[in-house]
C-alpha atoms as a PDB file:
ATOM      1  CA  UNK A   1      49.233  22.430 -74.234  1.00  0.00           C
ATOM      2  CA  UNK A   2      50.759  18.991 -73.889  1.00  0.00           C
ATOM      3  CA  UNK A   3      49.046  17.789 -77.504  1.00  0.00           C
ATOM      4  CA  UNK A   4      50.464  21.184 -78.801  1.00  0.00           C
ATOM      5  CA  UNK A   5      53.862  19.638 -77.781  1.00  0.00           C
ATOM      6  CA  UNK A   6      53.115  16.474 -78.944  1.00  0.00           C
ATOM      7  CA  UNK A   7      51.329  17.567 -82.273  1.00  0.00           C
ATOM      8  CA  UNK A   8      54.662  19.753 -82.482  1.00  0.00           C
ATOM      9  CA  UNK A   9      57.268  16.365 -81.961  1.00  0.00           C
ATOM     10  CA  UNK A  10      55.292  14.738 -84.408  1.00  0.00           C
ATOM     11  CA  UNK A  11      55.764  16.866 -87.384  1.00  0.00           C
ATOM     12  CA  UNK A  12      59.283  17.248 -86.518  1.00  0.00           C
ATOM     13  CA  UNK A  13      59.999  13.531 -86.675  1.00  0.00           C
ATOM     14  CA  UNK A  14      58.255  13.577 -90.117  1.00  0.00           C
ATOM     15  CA  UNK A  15      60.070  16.094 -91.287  1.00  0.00           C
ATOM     16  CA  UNK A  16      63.342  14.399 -90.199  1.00  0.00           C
ATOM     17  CA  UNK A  17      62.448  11.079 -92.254  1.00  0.00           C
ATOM     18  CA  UNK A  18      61.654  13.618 -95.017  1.00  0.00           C
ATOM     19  CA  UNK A  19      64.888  15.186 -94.824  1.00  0.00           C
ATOM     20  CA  UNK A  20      66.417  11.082 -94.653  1.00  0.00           C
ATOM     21  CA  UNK A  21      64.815   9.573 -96.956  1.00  0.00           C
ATOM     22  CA  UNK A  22      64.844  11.853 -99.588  1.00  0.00           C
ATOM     23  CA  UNK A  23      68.298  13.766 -98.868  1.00  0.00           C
ATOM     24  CA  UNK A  24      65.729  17.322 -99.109  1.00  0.00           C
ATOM     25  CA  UNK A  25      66.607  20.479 -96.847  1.00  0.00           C
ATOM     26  CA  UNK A  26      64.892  21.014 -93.254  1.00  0.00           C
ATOM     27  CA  UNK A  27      63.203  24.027 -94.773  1.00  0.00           C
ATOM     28  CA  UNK A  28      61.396  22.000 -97.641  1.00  0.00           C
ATOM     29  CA  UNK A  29      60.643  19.095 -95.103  1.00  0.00           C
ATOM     30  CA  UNK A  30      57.947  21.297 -93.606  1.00  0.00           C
ATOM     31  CA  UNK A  31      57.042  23.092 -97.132  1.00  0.00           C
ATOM     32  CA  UNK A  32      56.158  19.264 -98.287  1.00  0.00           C
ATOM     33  CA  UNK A  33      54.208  18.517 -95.490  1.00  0.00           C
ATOM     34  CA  UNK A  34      52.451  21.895 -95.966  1.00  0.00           C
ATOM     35  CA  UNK A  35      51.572  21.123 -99.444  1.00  0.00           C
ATOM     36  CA  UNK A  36      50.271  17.392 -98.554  1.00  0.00           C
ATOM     37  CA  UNK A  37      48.189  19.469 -96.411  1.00  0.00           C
ATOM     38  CA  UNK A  38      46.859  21.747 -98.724  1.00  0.00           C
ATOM     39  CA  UNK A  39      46.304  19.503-101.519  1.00  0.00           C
ATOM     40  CA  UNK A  40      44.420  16.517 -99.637  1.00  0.00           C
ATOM     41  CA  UNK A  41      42.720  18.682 -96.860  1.00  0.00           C
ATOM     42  CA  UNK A  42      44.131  16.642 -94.389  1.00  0.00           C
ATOM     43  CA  UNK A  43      45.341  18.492 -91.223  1.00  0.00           C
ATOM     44  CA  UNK A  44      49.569  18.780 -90.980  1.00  0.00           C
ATOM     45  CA  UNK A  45      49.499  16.566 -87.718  1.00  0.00           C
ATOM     46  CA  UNK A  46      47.680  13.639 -89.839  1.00  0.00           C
ATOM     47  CA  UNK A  47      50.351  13.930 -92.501  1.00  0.00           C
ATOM     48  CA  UNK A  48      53.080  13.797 -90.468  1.00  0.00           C
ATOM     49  CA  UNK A  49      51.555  10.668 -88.607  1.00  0.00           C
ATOM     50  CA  UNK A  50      51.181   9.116 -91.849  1.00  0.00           C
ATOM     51  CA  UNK A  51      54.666   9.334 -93.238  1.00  0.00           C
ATOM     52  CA  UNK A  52      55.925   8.166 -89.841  1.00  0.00           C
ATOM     53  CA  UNK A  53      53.471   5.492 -90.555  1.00  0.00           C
ATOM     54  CA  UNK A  54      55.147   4.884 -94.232  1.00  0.00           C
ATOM     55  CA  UNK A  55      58.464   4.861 -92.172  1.00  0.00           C
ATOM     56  CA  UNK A  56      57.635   2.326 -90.050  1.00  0.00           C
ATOM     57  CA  UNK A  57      56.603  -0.320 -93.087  1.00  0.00           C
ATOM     58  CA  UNK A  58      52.773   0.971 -93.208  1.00  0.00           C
ATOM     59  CA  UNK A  59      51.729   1.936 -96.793  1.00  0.00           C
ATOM     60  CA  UNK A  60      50.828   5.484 -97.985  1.00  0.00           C
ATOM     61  CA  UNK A  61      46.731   5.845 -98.512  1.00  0.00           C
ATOM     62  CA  UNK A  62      46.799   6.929-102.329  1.00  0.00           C
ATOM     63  CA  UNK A  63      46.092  10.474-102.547  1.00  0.00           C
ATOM     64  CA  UNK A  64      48.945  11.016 -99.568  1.00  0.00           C
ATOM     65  CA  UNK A  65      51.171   8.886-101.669  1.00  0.00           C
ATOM     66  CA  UNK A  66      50.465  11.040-104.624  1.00  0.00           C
ATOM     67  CA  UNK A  67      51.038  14.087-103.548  1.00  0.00           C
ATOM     68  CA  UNK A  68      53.841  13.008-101.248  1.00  0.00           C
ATOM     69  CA  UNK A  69      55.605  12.612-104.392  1.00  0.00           C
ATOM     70  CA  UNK A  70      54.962  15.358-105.913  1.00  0.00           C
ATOM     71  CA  UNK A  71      55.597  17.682-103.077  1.00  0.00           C
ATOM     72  CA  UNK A  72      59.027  15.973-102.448  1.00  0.00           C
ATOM     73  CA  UNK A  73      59.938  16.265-105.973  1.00  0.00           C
ATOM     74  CA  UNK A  74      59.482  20.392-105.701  1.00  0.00           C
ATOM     75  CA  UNK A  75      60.986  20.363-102.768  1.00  0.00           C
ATOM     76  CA  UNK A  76      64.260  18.504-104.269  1.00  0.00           C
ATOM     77  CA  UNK A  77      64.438  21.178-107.491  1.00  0.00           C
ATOM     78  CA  UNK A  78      64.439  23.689-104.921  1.00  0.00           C
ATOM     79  CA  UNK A  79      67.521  22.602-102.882  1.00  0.00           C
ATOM     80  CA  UNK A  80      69.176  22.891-106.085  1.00  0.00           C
ATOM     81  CA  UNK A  81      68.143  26.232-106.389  1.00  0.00           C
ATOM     82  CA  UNK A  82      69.802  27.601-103.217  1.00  0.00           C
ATOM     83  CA  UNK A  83      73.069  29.463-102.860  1.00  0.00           C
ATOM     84  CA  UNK A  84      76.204  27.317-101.796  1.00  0.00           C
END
């Protein structure tokens, strides 16, 4: 239960630097960490620990990077997309 909770905290603070850094909705915060996910293999918890690596100065291993990028850039043509 308690690394639920924590596993749970920890994706919500990298969604929140997400959302900071790259001015992207809550909603497509999660949906790039999702993708990350599915397109490296590496579990959502181990994403979100590396971009709150990234945040605090560490670099992004290379495929993360990647598809960090990519990911965020979806995610910022869809907030365009949505209804004002």
């Amino acid at each position: 239960m308690r690394h639920a909770v924590g596993s749970h905290a920890t994706v919500d603070q990298a969604i929140g630097i997400l959302i900071a850094t790259h001015r992207i909705p809550p909603a497509a915060g999660f949906e790039v960490l999702r993708e990350v996910f599915q397109h490296t293999n590496i579990k959502v918890h181990t994403v979100a620990e590396t971009v709150i690596g990234w945040a605090l100065g560490k670099p992004l291993p290379g495929p993360v990077g990647q598809e960090l990028g990519a990911a965020v850039q979806r995610g910022q043509g869809h907030a365009s997309e949505e209804p004002r």
